[in-house]
N, C-alpha and C. Protein backbone atom coordinates (compact mmCIF):
# COMPACT_ATOMS: atom_id res chain seq x y z
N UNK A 1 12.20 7.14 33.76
CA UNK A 1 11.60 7.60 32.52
C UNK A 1 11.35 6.39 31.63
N UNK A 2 10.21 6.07 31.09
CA UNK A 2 9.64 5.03 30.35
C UNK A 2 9.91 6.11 28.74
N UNK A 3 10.34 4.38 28.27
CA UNK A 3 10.60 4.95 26.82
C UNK A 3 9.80 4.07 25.94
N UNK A 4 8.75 4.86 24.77
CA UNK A 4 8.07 4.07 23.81
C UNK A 4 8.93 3.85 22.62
N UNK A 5 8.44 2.24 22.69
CA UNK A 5 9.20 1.99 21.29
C UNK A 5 8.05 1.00 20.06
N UNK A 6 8.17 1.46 19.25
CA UNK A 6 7.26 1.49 18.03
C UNK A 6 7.57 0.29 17.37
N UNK A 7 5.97 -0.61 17.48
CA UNK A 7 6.47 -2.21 16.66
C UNK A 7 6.88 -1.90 15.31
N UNK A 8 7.01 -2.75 14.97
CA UNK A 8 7.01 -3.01 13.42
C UNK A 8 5.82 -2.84 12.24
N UNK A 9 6.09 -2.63 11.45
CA UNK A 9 4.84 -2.35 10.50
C UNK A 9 4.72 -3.69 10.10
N UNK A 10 3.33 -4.05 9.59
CA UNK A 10 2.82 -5.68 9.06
C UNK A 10 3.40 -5.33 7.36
N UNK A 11 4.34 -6.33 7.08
CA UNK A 11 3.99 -5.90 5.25
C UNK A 11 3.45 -7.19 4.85
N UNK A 12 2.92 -6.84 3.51
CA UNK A 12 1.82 -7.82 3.14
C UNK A 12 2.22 -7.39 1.00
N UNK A 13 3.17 -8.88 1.24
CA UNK A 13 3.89 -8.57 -0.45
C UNK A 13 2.92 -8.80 -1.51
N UNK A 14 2.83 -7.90 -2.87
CA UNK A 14 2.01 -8.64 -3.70
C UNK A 14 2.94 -8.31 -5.03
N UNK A 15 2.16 -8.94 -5.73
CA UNK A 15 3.88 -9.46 -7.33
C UNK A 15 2.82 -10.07 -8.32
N UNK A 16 1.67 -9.85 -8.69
CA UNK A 16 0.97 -10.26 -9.67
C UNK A 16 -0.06 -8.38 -9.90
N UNK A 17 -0.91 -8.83 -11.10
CA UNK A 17 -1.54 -8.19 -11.40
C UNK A 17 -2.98 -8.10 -10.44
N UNK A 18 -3.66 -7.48 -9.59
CA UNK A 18 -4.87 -7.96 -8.70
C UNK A 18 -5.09 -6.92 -7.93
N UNK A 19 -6.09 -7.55 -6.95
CA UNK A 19 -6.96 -5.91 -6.51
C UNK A 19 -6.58 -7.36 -5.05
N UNK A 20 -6.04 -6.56 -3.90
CA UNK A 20 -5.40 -6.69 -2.53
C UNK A 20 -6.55 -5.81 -1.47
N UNK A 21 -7.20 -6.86 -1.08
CA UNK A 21 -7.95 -6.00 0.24
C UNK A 21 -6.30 -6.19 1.36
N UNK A 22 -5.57 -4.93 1.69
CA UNK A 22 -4.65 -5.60 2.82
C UNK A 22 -4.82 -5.65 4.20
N UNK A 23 -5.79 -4.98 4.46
CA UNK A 23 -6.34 -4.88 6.09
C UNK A 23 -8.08 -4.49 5.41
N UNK A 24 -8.99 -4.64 6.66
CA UNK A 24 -10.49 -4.43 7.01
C UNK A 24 -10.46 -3.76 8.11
N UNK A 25 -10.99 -2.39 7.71
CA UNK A 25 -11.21 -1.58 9.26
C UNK A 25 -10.12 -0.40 8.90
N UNK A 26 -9.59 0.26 10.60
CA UNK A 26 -8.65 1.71 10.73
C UNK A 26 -7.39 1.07 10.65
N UNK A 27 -6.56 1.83 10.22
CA UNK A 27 -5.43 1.24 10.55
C UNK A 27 -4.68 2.84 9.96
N UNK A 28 -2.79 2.06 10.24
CA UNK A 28 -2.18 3.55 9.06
C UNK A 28 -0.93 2.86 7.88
N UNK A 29 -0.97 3.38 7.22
CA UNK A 29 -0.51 3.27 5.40
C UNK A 29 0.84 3.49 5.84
N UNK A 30 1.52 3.12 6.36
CA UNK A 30 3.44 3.65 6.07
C UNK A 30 4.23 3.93 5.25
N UNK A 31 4.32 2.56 3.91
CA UNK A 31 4.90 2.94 3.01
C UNK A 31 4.60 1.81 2.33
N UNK A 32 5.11 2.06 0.54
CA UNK A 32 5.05 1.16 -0.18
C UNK A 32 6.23 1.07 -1.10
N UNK A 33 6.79 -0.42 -1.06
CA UNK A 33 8.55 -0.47 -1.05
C UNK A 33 7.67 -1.15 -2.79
N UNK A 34 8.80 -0.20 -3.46
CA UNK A 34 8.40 -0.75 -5.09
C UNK A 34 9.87 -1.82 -5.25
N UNK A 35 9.90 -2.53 -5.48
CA UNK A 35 11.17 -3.65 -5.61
C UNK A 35 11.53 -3.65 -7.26
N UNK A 36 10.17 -3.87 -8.37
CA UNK A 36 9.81 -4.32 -9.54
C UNK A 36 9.12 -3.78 -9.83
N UNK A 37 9.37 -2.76 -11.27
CA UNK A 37 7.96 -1.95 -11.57
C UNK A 37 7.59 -2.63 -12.77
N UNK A 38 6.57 -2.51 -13.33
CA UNK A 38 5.65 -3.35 -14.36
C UNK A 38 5.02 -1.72 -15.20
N UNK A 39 4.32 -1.83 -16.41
CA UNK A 39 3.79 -0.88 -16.78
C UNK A 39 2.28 -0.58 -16.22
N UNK A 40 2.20 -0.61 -15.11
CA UNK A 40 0.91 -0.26 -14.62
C UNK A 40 0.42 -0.06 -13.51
N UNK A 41 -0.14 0.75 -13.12
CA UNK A 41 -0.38 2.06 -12.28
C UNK A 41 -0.58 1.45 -11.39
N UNK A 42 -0.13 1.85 -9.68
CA UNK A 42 -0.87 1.07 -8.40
C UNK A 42 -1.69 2.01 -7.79
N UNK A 43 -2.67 1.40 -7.63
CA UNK A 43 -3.99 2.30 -6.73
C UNK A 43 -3.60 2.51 -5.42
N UNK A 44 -4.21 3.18 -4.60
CA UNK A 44 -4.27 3.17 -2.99
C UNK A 44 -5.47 3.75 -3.01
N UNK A 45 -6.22 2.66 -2.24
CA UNK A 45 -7.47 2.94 -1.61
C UNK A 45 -8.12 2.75 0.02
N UNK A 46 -8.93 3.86 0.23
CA UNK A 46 -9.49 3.74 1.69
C UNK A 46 -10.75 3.15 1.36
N UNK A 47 -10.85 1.73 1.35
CA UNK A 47 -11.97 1.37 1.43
C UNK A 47 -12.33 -0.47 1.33
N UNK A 48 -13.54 -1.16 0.95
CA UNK A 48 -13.15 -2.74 1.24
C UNK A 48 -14.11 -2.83 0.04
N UNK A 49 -14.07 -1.62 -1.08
CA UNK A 49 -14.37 -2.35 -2.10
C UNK A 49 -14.73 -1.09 -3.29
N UNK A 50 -14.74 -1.40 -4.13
CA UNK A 50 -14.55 -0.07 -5.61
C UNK A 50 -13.14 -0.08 -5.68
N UNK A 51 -13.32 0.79 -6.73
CA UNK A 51 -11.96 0.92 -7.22
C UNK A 51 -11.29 2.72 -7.01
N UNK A 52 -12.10 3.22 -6.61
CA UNK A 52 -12.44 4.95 -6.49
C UNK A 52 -10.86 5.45 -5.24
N UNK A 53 -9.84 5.70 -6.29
CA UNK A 53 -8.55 6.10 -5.49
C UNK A 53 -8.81 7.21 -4.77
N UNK A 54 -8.70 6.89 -3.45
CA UNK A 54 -8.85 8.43 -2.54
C UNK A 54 -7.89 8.43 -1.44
N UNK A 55 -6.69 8.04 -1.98
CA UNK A 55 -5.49 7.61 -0.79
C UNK A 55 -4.25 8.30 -1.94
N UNK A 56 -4.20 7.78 -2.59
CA UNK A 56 -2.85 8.32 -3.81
C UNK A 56 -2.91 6.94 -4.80
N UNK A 57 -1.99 7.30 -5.66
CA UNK A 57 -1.73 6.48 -7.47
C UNK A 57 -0.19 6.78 -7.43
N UNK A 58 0.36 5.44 -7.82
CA UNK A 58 2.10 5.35 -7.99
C UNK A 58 2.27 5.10 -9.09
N UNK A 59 2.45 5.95 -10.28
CA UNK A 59 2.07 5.61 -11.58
C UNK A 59 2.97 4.21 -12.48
N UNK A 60 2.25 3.97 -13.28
CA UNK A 60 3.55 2.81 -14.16
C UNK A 60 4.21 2.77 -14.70
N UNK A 61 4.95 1.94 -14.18
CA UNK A 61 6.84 1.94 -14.56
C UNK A 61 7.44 2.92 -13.56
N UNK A 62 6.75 3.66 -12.46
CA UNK A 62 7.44 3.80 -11.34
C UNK A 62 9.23 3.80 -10.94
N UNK A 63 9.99 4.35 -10.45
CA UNK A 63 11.44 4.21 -10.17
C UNK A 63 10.96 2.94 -9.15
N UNK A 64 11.95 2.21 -8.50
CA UNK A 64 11.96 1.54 -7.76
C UNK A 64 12.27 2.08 -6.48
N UNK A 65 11.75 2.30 -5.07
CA UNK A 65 12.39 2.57 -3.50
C UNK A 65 11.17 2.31 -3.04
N UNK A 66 10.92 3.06 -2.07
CA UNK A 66 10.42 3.09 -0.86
C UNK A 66 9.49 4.92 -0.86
N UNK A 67 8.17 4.44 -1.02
CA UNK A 67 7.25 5.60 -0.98
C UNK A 67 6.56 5.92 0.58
N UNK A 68 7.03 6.78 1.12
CA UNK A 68 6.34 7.32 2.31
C UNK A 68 4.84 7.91 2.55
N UNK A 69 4.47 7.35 2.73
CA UNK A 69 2.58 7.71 2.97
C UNK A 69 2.19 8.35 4.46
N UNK A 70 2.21 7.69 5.91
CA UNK A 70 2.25 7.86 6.81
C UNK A 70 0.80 8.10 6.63
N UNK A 71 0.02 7.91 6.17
CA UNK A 71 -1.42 8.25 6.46
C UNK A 71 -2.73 7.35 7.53
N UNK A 72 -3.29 7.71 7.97
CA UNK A 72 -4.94 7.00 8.41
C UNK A 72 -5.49 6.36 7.32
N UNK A 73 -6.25 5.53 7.41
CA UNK A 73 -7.38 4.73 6.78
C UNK A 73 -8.26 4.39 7.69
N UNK A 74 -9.49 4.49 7.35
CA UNK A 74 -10.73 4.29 8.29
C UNK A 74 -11.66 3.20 7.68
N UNK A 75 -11.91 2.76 6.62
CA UNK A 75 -12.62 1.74 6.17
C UNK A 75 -11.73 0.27 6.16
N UNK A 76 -10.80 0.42 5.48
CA UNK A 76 -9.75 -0.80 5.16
C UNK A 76 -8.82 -0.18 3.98
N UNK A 77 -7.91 -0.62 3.75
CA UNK A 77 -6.31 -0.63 2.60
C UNK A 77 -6.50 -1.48 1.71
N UNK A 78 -7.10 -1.09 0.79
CA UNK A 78 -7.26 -1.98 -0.70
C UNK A 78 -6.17 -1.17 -1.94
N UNK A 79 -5.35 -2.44 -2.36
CA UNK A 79 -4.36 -1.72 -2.80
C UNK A 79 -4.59 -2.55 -4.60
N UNK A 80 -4.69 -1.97 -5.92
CA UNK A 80 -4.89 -2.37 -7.33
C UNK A 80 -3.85 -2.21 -7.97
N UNK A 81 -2.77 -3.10 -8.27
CA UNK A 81 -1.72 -3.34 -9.01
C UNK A 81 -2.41 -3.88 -10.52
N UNK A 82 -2.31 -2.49 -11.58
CA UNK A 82 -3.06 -3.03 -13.14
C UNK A 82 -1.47 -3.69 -13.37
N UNK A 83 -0.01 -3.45 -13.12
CA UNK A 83 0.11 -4.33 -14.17
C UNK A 83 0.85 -5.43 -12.75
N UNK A 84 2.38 -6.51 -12.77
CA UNK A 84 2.72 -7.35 -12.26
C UNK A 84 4.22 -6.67 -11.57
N UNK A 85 4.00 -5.23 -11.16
CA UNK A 85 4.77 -4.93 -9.99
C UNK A 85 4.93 -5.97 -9.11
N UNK A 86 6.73 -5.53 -8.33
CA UNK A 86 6.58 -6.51 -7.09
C UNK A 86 6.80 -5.40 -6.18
N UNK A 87 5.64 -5.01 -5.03
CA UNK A 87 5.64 -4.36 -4.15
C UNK A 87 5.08 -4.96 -2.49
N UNK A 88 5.61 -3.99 -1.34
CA UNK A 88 5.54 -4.80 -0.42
C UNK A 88 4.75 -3.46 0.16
N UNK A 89 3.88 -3.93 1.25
CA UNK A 89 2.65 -2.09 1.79
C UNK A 89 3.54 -2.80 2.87
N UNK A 90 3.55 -1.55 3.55
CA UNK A 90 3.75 -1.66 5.02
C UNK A 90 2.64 -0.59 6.00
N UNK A 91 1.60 -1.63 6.77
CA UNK A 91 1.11 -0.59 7.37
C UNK A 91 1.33 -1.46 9.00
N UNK A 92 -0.16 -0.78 9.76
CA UNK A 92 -0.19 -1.09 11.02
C UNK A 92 -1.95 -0.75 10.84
């Protein structure tokens, strides 16, 4: 019996205020580990450019953990930190 075992997710940290293309193309959204919240809202977007949230919003000043998404993306993971959160995406 062959057993699958599941890599690792890529994380890709960001800790300033900015708009994060984090992948181009399909991929999937795992989670987003809030470390540092700031007063301002983080986007999640399916796409490689606008600002038009159609994935979810982690609002500002956020608790700090680990947000579960588990979702698809089909264009690319563009992620908009308005204020200087330190958060880490984890996708694939």
């Amino acid at each position: 019996m062959s057993t699958l075992v599941k890599s690792a997710f890529t994380p890709a940290y960001i800790s300033t205020a900015t708009t994060t293309q984090v992948k181009t193309g399909n991929g999937v959204l795992h989670a987003i580990v809030v470390g540092e919240t700031s007063a301002g809202a983080i986007s999640i977007i399916n796409n490689t450019a606008g600002s038009t949230v159609n994935i979810g919003t982690l609002k500002a000043s956020i608790a700090e953990g680990t947000y579960f998404f588990n979702v698809n993306f089909s264009a690319g993971l563009r992620i908009i930190t308005a204020g200087a959160s330190k958060i880490t995406v984890l996708y694939e």
